[in-house]
Protein backbone atom coordinates (compact mmCIF):
# COMPACT_ATOMS: atom_id res chain seq x y z
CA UNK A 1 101.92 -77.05 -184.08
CA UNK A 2 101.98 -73.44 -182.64
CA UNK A 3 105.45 -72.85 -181.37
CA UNK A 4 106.16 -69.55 -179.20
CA UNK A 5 108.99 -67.65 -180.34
CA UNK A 6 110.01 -66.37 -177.24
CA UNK A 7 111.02 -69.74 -175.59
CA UNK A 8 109.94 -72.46 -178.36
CA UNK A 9 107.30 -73.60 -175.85
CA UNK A 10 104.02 -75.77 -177.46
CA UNK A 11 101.69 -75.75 -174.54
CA UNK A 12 99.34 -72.79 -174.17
CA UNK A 13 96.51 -71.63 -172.08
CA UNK A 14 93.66 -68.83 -171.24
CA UNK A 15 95.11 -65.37 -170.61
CA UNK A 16 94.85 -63.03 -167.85
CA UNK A 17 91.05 -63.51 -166.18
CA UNK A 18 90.43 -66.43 -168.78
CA UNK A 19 90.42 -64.58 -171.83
CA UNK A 20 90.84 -66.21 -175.35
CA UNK A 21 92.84 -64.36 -178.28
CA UNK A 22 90.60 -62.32 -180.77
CA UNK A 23 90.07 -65.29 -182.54
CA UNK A 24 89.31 -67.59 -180.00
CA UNK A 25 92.73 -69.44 -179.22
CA UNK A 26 94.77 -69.94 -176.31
CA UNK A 27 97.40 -66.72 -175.63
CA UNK A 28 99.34 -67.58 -173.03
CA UNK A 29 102.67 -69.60 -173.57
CA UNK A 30 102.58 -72.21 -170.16
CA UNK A 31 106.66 -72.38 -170.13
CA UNK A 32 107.30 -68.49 -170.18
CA UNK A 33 103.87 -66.71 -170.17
CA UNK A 34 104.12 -64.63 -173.25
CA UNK A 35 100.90 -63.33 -174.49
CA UNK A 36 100.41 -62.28 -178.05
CA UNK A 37 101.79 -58.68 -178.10
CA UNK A 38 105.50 -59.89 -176.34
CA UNK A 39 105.16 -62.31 -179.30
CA UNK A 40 104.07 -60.05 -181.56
CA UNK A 41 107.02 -57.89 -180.42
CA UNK A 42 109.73 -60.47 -180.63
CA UNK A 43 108.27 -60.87 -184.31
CA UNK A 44 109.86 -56.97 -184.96
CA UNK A 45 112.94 -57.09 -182.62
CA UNK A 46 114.54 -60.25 -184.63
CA UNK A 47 113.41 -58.50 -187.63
CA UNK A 48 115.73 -55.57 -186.42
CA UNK A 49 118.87 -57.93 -185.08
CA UNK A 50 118.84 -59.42 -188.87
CA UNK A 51 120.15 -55.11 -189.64
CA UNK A 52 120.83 -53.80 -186.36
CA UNK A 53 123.92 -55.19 -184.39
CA UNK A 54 122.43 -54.83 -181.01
CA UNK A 55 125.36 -55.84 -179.10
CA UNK A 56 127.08 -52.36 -179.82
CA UNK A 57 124.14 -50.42 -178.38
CA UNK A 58 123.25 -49.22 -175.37
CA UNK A 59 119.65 -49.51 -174.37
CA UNK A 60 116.72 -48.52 -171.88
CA UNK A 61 113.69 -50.23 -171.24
CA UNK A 62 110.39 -48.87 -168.74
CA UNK A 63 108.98 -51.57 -167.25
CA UNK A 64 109.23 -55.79 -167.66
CA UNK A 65 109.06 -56.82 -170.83
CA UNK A 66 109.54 -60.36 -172.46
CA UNK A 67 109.95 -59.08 -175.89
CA UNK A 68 113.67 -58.17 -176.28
CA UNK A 69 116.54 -59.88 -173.53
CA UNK A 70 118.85 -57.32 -172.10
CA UNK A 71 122.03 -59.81 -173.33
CA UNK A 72 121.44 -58.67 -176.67
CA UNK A 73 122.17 -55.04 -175.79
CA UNK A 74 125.96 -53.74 -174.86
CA UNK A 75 124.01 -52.37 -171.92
CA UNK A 76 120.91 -52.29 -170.43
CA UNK A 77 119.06 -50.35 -168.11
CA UNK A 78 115.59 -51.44 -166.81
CA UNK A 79 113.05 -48.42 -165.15
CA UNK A 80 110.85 -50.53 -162.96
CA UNK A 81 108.20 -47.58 -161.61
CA UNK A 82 108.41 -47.32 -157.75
CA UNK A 83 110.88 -49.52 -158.05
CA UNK A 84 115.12 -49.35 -159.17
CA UNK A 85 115.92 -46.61 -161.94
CA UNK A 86 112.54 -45.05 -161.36
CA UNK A 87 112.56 -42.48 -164.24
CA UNK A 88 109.38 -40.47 -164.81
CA UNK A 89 108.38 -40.28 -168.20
CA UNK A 90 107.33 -36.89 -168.32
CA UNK A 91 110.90 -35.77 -166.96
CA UNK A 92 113.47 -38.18 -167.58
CA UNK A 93 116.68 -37.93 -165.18
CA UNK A 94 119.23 -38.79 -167.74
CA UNK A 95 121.50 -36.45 -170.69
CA UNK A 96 120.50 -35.70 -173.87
CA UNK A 97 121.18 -38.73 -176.45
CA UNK A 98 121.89 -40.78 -173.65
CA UNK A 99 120.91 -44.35 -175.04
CA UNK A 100 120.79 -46.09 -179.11
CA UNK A 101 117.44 -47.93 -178.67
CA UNK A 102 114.74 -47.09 -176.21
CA UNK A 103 111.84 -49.85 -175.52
CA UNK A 104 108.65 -48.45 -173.95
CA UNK A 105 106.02 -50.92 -174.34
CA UNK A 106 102.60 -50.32 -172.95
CA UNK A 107 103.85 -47.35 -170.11
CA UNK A 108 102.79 -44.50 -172.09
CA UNK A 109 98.96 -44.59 -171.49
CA UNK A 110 99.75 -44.26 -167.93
CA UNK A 111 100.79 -40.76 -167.59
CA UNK A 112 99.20 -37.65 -167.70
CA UNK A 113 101.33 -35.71 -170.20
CA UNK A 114 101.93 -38.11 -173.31
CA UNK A 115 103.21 -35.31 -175.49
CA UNK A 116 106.09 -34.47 -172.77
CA UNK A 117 106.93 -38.52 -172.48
CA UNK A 118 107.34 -38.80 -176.37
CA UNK A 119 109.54 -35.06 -176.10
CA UNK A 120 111.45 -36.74 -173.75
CA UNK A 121 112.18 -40.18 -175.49
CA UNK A 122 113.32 -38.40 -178.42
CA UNK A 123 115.86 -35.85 -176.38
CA UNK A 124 117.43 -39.01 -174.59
CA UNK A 125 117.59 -41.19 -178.08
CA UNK A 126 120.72 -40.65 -179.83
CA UNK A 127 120.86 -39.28 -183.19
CA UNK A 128 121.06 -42.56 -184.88
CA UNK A 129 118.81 -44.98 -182.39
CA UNK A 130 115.66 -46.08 -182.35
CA UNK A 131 112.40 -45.91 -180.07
CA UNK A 132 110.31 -48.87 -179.63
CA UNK A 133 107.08 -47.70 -178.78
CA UNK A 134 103.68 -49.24 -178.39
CA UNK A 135 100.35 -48.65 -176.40
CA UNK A 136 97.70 -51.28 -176.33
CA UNK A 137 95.25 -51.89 -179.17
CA UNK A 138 95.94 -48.77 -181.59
CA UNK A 139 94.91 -51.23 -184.01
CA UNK A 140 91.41 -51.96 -182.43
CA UNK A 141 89.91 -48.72 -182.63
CA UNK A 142 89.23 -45.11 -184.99
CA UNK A 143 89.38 -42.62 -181.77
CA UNK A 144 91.33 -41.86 -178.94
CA UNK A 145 89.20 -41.41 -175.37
CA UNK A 146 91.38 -39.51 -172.79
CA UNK A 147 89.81 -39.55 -169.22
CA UNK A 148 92.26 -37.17 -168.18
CA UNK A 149 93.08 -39.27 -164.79
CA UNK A 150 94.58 -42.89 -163.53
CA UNK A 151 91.75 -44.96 -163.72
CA UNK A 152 91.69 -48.26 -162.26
CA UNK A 153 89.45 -50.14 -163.14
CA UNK A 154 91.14 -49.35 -166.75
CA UNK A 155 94.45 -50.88 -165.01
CA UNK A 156 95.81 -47.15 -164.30
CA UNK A 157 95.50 -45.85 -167.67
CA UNK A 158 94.91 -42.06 -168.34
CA UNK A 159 93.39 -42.82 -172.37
CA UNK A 160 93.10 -45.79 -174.67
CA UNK A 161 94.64 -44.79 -177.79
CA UNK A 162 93.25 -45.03 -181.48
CA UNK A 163 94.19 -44.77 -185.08
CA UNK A 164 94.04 -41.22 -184.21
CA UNK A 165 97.01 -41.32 -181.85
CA UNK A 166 99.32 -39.84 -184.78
CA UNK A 167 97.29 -36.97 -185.30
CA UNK A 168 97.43 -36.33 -181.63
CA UNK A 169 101.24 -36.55 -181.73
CA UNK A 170 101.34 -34.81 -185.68
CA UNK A 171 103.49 -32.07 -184.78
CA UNK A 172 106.26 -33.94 -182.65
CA UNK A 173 106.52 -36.48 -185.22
CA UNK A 174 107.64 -34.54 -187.86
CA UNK A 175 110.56 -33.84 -186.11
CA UNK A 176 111.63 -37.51 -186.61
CA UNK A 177 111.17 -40.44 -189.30
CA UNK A 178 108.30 -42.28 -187.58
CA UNK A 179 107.57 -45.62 -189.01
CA UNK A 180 103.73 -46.80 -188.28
CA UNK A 181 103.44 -50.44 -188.41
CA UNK A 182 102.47 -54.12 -186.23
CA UNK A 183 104.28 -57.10 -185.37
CA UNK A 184 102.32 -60.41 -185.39
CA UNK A 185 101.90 -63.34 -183.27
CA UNK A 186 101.79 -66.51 -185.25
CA UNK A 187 100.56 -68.92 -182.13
CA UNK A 188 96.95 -66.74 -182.53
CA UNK A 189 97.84 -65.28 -185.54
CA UNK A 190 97.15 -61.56 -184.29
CA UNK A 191 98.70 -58.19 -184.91
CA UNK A 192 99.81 -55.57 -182.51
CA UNK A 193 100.63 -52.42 -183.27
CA UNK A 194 103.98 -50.60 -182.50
CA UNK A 195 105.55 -47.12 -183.23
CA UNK A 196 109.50 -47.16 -184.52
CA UNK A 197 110.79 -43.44 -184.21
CA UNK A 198 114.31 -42.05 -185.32
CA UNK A 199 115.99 -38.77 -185.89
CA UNK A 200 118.46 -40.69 -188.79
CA UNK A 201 117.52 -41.12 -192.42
CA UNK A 202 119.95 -44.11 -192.78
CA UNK A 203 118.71 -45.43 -189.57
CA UNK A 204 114.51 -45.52 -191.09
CA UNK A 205 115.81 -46.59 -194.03
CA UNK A 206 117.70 -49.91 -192.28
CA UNK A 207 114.56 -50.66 -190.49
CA UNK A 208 112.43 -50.52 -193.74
CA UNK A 209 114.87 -53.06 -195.23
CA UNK A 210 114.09 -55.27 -192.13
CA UNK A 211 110.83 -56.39 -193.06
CA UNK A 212 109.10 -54.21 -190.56
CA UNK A 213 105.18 -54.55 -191.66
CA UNK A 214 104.09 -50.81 -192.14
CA UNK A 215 100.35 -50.16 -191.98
CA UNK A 216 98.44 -49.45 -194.91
């Protein structure tokens, strides 16, 4: 029996406009409406908790997302766009190495100047924290498209990114230790991707010890 690891739910149903998973099962947890990627997700945070001690760090999070619970974190700070603690990506309100660990799942795509949001994640991340970053499907395709404007009928995304998307972001990533690697979702038994960025050797080197599953 598929159990969600999110809320230990059993009953699942179609996603968002019916869909199915890639491989043709149900995605969507009934009791707390996980799909596969906040699954998928969850799959890499308790792989960090078992080196990371959460509790002593001090996190931010853009935009709703089942994956981690702010309890775990000594604080937590949600950015809801248009909404309370409206940062802007591109120009983020807040001091340098302001937080330890910095979710942005799925928020990226949806402004205009990527390479300025990723800048700024990495000036407000402290020395030894980590970014949690993730886009949809980087898994699913060989090139980025970038449209170059909020379209939506594409949901309000600027691009859809590819394998290519570290090329893209080559030269700001070797500022950092940038881990390239998926989480997976054992009720559909799928893999999304995610990003796991750091300025601290000791910090990668914890998060390799995790179990995080690094790309080929």
């Amino acid at each position: 029996m598929s159990i969600c690891n999110i809320c230990g739910g059993n009953s699942f149903a179609s996603g968002p406009n019916g869909r199915l998973s890639k491989l043709g099962s149900l995605p969507r947890c009934e009791k707390c409406q996980s799909l596969e990627r906040h699954r998928a997700f969850r799959d890499i945070a308790d792989k960090l908790r078992s080196r990371f001690d959460f509790s002593e760090m001090s996190a931010l999070q853009f935009s709703k997302d089942l994956s981690f619970q702010p309890i775990w974190f000594r604080n937590h700070l949600l950015s809801i766009y248009g909404g309370a603690n409206s940062f802007d990506l591109q120009n983020i309100n807040l001091p340098n190495d302001a937080f330890d660990f910095i979710i942005c799942n799925h928020v990226i795509e949806h402004i205009a100047d990527d390479r300025s949001g990723l800048k700024e994640l990495l000036r407000i991340v402290t020395s030894s924290g980590i970014i949690f970053l993730s886009f949809p499907d980087p898994l699913g395709r060989a090139k980025t498209q970038d449209w170059g404007f909020p379209d939506e009928n594409k949901h309000g995304h600027y691009r859809v990114y590819g394998a290519d998307a570290v090329d893209k972001f080559k030269d700001i990533l070797s500022e950092v230790y940038f881990l390239n690697g998926y989480g997976i979702d054992y009720v559909t038994n799928s893999r999304e991707g995610v990003w796991l960025l750091t300025k601290s050797k000791s910090t990668y080197n914890q998060i390799l010890e995790s179990g995080f599953n690094l790309l080929d």
